[in-house]
ModelCIF file with pLDDT and N, C-alpha, C, O atoms, coordinates in Angstrom:
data_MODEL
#
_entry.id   MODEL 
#
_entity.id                         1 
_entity.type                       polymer 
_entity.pdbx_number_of_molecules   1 
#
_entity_poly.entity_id                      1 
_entity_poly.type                           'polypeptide(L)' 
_entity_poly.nstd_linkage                   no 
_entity_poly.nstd_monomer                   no 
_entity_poly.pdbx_seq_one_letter_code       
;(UNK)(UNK)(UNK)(UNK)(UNK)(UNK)(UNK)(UNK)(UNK)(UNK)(UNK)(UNK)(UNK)(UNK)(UNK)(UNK)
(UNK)(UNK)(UNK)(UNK)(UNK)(UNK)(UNK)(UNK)(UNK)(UNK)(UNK)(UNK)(UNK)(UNK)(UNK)(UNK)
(UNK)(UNK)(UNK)(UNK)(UNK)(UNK)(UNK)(UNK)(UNK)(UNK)(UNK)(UNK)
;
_entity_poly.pdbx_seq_one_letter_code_can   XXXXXXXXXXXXXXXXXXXXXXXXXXXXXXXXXXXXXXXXXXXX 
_entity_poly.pdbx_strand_id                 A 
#
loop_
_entity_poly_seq.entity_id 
_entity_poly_seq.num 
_entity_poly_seq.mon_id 
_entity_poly_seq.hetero 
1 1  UNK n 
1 2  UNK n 
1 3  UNK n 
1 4  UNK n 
1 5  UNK n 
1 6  UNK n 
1 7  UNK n 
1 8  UNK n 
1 9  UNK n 
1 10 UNK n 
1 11 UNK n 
1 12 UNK n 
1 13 UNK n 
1 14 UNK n 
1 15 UNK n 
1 16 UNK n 
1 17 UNK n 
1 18 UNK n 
1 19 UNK n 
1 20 UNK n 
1 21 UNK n 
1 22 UNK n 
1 23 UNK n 
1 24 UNK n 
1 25 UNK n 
1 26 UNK n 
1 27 UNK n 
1 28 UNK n 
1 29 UNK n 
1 30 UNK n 
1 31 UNK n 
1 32 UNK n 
1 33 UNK n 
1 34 UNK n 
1 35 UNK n 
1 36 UNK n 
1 37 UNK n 
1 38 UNK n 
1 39 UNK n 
1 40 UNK n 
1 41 UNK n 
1 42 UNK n 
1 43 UNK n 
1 44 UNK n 
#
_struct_asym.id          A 
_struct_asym.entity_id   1 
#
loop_
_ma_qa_metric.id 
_ma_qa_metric.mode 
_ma_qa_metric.name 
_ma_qa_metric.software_group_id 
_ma_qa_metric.type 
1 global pLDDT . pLDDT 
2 local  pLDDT . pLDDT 
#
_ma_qa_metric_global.metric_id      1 
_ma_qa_metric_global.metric_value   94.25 
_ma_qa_metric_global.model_id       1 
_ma_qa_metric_global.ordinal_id     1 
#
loop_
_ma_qa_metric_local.label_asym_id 
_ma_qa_metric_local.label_comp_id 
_ma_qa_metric_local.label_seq_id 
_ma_qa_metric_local.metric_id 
_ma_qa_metric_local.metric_value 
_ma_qa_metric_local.model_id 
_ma_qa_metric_local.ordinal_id 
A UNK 1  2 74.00 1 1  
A UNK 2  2 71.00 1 2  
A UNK 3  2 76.00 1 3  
A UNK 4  2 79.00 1 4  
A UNK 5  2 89.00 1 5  
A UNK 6  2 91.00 1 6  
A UNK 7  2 94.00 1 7  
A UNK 8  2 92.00 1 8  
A UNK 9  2 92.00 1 9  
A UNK 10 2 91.00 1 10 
A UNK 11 2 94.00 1 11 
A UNK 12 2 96.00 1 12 
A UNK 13 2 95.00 1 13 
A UNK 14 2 97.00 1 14 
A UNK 15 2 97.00 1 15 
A UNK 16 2 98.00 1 16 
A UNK 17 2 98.00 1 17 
A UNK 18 2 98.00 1 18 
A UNK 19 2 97.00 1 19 
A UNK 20 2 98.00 1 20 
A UNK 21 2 98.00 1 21 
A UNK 22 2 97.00 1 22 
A UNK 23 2 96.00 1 23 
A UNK 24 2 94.00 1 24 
A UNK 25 2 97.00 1 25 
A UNK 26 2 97.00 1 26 
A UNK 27 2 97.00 1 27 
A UNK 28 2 97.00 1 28 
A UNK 29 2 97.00 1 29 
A UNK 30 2 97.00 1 30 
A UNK 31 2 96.00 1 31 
A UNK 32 2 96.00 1 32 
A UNK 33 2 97.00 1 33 
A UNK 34 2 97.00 1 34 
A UNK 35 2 97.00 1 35 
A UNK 36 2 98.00 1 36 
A UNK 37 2 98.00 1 37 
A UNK 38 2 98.00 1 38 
A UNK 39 2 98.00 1 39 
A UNK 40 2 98.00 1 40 
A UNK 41 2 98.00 1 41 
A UNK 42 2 98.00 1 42 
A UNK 43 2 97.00 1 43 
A UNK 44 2 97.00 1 44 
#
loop_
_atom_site.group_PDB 
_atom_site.id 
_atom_site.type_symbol 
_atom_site.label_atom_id 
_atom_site.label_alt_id 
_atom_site.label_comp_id 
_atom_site.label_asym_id 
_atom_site.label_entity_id 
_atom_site.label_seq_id 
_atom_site.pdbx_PDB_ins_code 
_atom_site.Cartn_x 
_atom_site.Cartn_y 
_atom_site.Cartn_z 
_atom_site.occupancy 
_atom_site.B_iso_or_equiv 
_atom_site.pdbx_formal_charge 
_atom_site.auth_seq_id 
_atom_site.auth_comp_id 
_atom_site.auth_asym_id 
_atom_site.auth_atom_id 
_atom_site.pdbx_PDB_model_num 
ATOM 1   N N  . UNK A 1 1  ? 107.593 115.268 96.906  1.00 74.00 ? 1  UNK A N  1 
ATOM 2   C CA . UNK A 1 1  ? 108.828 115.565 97.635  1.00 74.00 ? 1  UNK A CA 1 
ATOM 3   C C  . UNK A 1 1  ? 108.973 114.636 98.844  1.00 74.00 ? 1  UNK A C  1 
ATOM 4   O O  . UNK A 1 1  ? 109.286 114.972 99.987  1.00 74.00 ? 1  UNK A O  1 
ATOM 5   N N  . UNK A 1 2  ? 108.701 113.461 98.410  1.00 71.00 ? 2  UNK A N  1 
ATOM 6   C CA . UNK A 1 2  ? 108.563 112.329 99.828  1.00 71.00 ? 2  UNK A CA 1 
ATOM 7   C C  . UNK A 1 2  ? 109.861 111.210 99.241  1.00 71.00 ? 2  UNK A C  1 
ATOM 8   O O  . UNK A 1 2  ? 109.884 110.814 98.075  1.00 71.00 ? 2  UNK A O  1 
ATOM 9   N N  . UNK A 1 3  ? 110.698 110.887 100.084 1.00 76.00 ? 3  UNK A N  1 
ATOM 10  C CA . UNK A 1 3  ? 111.669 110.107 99.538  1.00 76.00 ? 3  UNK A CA 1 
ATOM 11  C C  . UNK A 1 3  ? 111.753 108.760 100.928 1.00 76.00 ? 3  UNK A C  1 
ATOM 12  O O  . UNK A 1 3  ? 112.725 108.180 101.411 1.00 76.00 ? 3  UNK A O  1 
ATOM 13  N N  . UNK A 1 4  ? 110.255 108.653 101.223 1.00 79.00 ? 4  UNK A N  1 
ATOM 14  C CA . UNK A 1 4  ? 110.516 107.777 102.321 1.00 79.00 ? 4  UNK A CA 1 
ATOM 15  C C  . UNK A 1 4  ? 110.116 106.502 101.654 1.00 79.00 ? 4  UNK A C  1 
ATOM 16  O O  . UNK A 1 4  ? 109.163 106.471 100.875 1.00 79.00 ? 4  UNK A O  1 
ATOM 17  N N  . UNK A 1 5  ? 110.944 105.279 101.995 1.00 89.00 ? 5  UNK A N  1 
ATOM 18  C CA . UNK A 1 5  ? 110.918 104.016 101.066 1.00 89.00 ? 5  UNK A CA 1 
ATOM 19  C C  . UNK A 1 5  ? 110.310 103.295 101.896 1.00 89.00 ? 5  UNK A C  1 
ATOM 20  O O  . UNK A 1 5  ? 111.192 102.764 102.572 1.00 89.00 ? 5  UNK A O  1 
ATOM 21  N N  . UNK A 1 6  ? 109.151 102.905 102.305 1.00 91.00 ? 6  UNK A N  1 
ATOM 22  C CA . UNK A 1 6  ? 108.146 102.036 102.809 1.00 91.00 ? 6  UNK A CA 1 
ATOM 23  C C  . UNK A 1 6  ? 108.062 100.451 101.791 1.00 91.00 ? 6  UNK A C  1 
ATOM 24  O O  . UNK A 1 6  ? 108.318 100.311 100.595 1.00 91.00 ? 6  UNK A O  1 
ATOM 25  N N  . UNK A 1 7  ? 107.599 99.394  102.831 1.00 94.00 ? 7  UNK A N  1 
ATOM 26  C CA . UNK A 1 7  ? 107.604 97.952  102.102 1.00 94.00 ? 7  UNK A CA 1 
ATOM 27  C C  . UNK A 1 7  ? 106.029 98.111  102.062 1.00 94.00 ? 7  UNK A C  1 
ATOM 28  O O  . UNK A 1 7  ? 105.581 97.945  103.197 1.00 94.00 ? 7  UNK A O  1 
ATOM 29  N N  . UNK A 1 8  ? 104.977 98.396  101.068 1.00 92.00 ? 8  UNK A N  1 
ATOM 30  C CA . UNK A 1 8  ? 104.104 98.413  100.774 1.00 92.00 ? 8  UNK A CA 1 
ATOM 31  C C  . UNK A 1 8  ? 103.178 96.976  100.007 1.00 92.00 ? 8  UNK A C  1 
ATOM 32  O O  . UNK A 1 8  ? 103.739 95.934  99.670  1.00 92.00 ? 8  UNK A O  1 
ATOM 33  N N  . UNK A 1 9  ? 101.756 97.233  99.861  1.00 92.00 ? 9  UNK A N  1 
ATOM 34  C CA . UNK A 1 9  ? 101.420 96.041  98.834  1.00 92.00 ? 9  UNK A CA 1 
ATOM 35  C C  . UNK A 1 9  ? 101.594 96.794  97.531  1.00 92.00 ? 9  UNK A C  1 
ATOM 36  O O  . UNK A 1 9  ? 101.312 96.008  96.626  1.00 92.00 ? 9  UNK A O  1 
ATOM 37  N N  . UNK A 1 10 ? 101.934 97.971  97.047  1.00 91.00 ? 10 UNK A N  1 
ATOM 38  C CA . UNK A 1 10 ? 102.497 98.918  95.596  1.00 91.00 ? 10 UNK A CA 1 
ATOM 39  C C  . UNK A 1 10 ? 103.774 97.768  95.630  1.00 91.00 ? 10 UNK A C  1 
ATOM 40  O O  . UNK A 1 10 ? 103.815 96.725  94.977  1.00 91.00 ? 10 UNK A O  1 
ATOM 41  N N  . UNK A 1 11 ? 104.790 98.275  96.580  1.00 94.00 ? 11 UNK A N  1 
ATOM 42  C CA . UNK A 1 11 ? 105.838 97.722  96.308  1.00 94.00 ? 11 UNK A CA 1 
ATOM 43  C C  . UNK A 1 11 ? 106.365 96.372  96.468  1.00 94.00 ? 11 UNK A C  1 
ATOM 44  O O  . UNK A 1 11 ? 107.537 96.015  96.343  1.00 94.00 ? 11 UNK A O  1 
ATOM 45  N N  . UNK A 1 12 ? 105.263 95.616  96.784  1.00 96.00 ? 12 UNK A N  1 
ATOM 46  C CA . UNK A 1 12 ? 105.415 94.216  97.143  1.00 96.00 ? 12 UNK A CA 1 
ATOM 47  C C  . UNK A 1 12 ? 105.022 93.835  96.030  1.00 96.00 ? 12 UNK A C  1 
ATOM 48  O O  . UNK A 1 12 ? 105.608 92.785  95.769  1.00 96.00 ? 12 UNK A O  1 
ATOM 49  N N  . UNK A 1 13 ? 104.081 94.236  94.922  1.00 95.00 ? 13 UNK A N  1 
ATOM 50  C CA . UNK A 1 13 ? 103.478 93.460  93.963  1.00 95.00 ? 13 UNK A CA 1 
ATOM 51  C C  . UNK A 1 13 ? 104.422 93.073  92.932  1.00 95.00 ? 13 UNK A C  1 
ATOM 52  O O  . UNK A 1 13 ? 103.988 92.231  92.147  1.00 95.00 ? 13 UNK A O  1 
ATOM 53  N N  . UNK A 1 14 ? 105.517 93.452  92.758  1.00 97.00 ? 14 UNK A N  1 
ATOM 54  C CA . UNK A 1 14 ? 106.100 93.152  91.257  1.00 97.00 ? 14 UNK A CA 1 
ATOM 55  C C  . UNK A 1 14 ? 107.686 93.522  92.186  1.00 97.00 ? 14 UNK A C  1 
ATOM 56  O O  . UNK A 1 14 ? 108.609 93.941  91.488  1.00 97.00 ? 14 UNK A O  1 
ATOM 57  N N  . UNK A 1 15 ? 107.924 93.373  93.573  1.00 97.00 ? 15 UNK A N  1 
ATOM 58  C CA . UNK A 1 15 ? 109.649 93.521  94.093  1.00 97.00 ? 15 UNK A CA 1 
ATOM 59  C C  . UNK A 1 15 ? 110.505 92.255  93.371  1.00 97.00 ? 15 UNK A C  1 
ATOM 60  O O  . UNK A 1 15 ? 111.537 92.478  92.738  1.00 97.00 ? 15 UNK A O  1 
ATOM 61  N N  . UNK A 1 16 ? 109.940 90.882  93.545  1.00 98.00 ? 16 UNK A N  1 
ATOM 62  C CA . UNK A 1 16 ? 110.336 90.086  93.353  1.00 98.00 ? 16 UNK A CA 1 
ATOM 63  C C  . UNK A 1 16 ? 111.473 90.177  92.175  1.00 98.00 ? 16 UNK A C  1 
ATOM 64  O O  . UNK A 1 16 ? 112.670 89.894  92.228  1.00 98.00 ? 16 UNK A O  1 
ATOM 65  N N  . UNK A 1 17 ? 110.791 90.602  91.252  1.00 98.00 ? 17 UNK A N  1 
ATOM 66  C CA . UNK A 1 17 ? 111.573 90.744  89.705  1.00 98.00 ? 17 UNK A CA 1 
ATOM 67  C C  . UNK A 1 17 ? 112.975 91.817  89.705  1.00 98.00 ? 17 UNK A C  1 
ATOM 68  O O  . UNK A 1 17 ? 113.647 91.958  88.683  1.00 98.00 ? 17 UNK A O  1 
ATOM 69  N N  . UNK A 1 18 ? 113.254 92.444  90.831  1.00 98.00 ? 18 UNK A N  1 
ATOM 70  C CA . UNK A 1 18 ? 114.266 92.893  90.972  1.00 98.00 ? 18 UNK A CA 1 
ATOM 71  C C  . UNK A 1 18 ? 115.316 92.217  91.411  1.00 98.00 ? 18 UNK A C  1 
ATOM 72  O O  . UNK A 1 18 ? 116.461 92.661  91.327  1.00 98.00 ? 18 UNK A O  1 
ATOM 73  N N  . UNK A 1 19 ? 114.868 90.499  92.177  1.00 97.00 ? 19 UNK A N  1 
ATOM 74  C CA . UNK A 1 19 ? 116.139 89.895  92.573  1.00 97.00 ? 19 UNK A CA 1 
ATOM 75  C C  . UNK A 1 19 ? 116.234 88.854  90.993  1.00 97.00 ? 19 UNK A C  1 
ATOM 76  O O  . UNK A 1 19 ? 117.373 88.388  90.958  1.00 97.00 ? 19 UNK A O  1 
ATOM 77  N N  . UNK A 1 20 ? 115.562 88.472  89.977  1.00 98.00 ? 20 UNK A N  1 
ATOM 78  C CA . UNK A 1 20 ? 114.903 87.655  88.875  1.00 98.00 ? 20 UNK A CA 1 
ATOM 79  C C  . UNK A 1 20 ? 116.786 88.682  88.082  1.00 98.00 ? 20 UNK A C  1 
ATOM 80  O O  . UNK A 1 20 ? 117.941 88.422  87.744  1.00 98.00 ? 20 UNK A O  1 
ATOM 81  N N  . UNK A 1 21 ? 115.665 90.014  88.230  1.00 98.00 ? 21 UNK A N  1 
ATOM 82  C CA . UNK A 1 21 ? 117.054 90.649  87.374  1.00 98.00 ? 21 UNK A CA 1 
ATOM 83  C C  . UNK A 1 21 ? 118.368 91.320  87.524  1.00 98.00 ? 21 UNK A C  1 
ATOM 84  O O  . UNK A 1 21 ? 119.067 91.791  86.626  1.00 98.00 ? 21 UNK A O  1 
ATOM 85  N N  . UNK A 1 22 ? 118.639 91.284  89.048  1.00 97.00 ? 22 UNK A N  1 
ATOM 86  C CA . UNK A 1 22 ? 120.187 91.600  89.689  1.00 97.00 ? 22 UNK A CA 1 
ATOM 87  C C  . UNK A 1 22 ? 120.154 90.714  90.787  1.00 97.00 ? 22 UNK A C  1 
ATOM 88  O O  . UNK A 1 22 ? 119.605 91.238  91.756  1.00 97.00 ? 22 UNK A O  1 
ATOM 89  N N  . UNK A 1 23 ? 120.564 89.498  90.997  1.00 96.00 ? 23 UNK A N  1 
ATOM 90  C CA . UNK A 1 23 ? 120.345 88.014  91.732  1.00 96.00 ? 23 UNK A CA 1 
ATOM 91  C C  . UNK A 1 23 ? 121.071 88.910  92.663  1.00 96.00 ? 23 UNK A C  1 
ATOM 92  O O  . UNK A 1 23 ? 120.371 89.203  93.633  1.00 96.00 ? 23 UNK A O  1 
ATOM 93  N N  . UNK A 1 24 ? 122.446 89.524  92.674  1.00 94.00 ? 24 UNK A N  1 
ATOM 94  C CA . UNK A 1 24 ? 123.101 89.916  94.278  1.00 94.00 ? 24 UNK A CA 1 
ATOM 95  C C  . UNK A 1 24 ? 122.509 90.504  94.846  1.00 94.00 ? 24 UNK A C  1 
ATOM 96  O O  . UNK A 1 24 ? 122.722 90.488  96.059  1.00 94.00 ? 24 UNK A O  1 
ATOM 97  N N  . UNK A 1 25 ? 121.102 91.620  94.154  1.00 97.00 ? 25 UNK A N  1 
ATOM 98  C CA . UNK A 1 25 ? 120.853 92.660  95.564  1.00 97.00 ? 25 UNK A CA 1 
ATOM 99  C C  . UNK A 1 25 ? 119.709 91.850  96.451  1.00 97.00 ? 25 UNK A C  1 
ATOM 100 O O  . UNK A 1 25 ? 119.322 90.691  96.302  1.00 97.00 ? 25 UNK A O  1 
ATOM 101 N N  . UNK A 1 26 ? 119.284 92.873  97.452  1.00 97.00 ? 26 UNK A N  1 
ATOM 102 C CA . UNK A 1 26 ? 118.623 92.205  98.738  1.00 97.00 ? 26 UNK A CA 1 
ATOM 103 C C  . UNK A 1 26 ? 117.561 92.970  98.609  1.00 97.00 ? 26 UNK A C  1 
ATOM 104 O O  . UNK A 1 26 ? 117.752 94.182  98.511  1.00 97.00 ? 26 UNK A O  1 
ATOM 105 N N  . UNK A 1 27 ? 116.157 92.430  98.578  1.00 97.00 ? 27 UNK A N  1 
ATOM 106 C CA . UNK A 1 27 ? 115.416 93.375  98.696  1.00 97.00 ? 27 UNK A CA 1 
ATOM 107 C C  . UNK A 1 27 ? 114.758 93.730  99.376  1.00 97.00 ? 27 UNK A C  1 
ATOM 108 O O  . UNK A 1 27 ? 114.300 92.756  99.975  1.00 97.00 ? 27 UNK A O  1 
ATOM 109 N N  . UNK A 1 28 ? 114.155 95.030  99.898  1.00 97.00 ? 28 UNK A N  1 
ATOM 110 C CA . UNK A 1 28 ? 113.708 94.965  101.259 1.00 97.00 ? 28 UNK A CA 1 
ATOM 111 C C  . UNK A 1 28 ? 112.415 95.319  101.342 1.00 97.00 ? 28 UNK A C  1 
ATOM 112 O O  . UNK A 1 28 ? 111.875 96.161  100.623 1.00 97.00 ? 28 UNK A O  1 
ATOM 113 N N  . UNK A 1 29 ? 111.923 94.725  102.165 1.00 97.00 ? 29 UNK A N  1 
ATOM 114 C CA . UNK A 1 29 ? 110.335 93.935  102.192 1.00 97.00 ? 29 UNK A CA 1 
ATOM 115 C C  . UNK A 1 29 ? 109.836 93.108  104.137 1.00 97.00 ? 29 UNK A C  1 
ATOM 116 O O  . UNK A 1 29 ? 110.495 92.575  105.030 1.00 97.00 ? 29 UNK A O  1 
ATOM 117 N N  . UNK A 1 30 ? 108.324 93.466  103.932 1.00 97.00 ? 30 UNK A N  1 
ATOM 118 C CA . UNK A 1 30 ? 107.926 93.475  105.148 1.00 97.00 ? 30 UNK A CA 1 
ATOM 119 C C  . UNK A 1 30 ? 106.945 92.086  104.438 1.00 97.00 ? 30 UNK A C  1 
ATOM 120 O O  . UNK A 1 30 ? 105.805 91.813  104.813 1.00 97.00 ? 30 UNK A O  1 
ATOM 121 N N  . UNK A 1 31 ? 107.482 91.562  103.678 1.00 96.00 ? 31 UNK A N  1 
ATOM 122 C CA . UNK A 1 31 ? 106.743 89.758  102.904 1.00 96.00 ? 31 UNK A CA 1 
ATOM 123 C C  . UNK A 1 31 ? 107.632 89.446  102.873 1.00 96.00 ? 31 UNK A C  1 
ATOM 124 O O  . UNK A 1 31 ? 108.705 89.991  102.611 1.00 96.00 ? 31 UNK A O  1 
ATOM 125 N N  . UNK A 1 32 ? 107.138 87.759  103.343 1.00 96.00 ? 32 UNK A N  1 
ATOM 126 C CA . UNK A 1 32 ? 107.737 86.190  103.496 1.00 96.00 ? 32 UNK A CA 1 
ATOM 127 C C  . UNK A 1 32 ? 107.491 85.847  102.062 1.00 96.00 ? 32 UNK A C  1 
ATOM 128 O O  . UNK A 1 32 ? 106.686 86.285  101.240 1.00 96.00 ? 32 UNK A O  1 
ATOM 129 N N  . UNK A 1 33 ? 108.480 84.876  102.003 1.00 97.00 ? 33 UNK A N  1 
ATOM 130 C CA . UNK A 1 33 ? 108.459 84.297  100.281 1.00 97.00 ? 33 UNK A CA 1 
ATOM 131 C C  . UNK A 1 33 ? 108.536 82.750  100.826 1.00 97.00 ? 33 UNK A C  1 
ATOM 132 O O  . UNK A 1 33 ? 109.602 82.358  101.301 1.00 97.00 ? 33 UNK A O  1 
ATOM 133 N N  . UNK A 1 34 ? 107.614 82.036  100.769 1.00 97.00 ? 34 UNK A N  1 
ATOM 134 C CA . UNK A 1 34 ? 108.071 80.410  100.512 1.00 97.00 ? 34 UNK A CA 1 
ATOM 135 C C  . UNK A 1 34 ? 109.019 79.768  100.069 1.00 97.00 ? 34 UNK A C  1 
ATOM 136 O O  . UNK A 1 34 ? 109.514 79.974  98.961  1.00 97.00 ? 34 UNK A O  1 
ATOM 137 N N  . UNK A 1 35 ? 109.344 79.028  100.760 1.00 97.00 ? 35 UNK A N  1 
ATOM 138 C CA . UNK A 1 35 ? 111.078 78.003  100.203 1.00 97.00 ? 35 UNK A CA 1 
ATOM 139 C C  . UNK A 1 35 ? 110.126 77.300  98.680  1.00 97.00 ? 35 UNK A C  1 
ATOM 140 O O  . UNK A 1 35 ? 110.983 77.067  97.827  1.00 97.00 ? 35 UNK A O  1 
ATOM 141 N N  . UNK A 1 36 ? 109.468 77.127  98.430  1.00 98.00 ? 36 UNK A N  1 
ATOM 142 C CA . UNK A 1 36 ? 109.319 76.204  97.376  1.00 98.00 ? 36 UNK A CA 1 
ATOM 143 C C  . UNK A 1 36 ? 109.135 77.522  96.020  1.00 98.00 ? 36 UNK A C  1 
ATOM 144 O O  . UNK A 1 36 ? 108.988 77.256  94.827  1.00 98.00 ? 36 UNK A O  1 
ATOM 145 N N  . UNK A 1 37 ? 109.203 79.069  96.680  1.00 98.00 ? 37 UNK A N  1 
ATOM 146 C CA . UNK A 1 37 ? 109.322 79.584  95.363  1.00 98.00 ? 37 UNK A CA 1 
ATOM 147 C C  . UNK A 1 37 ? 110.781 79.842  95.300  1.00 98.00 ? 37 UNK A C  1 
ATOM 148 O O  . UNK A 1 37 ? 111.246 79.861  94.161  1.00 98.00 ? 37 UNK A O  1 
ATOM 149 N N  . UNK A 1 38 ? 111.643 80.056  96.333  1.00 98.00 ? 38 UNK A N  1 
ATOM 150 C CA . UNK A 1 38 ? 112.998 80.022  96.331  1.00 98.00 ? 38 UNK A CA 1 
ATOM 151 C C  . UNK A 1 38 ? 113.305 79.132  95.847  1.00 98.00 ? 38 UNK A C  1 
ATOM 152 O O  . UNK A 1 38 ? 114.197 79.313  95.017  1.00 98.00 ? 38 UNK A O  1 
ATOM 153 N N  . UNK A 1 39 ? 112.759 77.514  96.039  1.00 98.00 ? 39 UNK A N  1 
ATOM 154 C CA . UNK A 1 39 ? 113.593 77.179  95.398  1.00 98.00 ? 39 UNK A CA 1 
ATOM 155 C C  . UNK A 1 39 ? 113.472 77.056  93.495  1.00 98.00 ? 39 UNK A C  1 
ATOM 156 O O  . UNK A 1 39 ? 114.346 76.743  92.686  1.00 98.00 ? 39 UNK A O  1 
ATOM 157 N N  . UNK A 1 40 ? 112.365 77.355  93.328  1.00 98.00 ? 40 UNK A N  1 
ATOM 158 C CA . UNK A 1 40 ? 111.874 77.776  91.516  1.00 98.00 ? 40 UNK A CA 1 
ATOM 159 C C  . UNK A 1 40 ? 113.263 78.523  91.048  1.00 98.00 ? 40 UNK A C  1 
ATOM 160 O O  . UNK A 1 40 ? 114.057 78.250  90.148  1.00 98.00 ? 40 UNK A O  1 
ATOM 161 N N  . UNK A 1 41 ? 113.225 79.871  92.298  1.00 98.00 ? 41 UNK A N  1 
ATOM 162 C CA . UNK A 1 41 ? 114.384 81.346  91.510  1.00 98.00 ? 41 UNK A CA 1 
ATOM 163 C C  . UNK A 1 41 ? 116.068 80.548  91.264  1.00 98.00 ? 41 UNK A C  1 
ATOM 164 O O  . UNK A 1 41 ? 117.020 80.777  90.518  1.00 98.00 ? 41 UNK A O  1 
ATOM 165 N N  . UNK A 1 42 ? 115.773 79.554  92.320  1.00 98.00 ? 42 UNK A N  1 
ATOM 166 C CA . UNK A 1 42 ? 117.334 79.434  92.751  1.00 98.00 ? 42 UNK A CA 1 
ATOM 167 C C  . UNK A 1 42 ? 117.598 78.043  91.487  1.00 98.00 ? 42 UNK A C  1 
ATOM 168 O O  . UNK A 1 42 ? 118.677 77.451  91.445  1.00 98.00 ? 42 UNK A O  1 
ATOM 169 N N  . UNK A 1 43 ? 116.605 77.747  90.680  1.00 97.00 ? 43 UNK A N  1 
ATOM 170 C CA . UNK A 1 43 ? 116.840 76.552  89.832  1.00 97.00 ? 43 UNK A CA 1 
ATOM 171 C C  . UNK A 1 43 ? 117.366 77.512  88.248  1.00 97.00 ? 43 UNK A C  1 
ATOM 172 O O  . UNK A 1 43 ? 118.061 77.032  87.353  1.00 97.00 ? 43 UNK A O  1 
ATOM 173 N N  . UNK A 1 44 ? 116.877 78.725  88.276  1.00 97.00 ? 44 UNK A N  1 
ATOM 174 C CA . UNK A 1 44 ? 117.373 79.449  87.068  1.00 97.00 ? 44 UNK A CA 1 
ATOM 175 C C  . UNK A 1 44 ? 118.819 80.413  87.629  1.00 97.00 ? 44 UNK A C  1 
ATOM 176 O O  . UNK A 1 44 ? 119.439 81.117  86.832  1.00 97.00 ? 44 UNK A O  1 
#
């Protein structure tokens, strides 16, 4: 009965794939992502 949404290493491990599969949303996170993997996401 806990509905509190914390940026965790649970939820850090596999967040990424939520922008992979809905590019508009934002995801929210207490991790830095490197420009050189941005720019990998942003080439597909």
């Amino acid at each position: 009965n806990s509905q509190q949404l914390k940026s965790t290493k649970k939820t850090q491990e596999f967040e990424y794939l939520v922008n992979w599969v809905e590019p508009g949303l934002t995801i929210h996170t207490t991790k830095d992502y490197a420009k050189e993997y941005q720019r990998w996401y942003f080439k597909f």
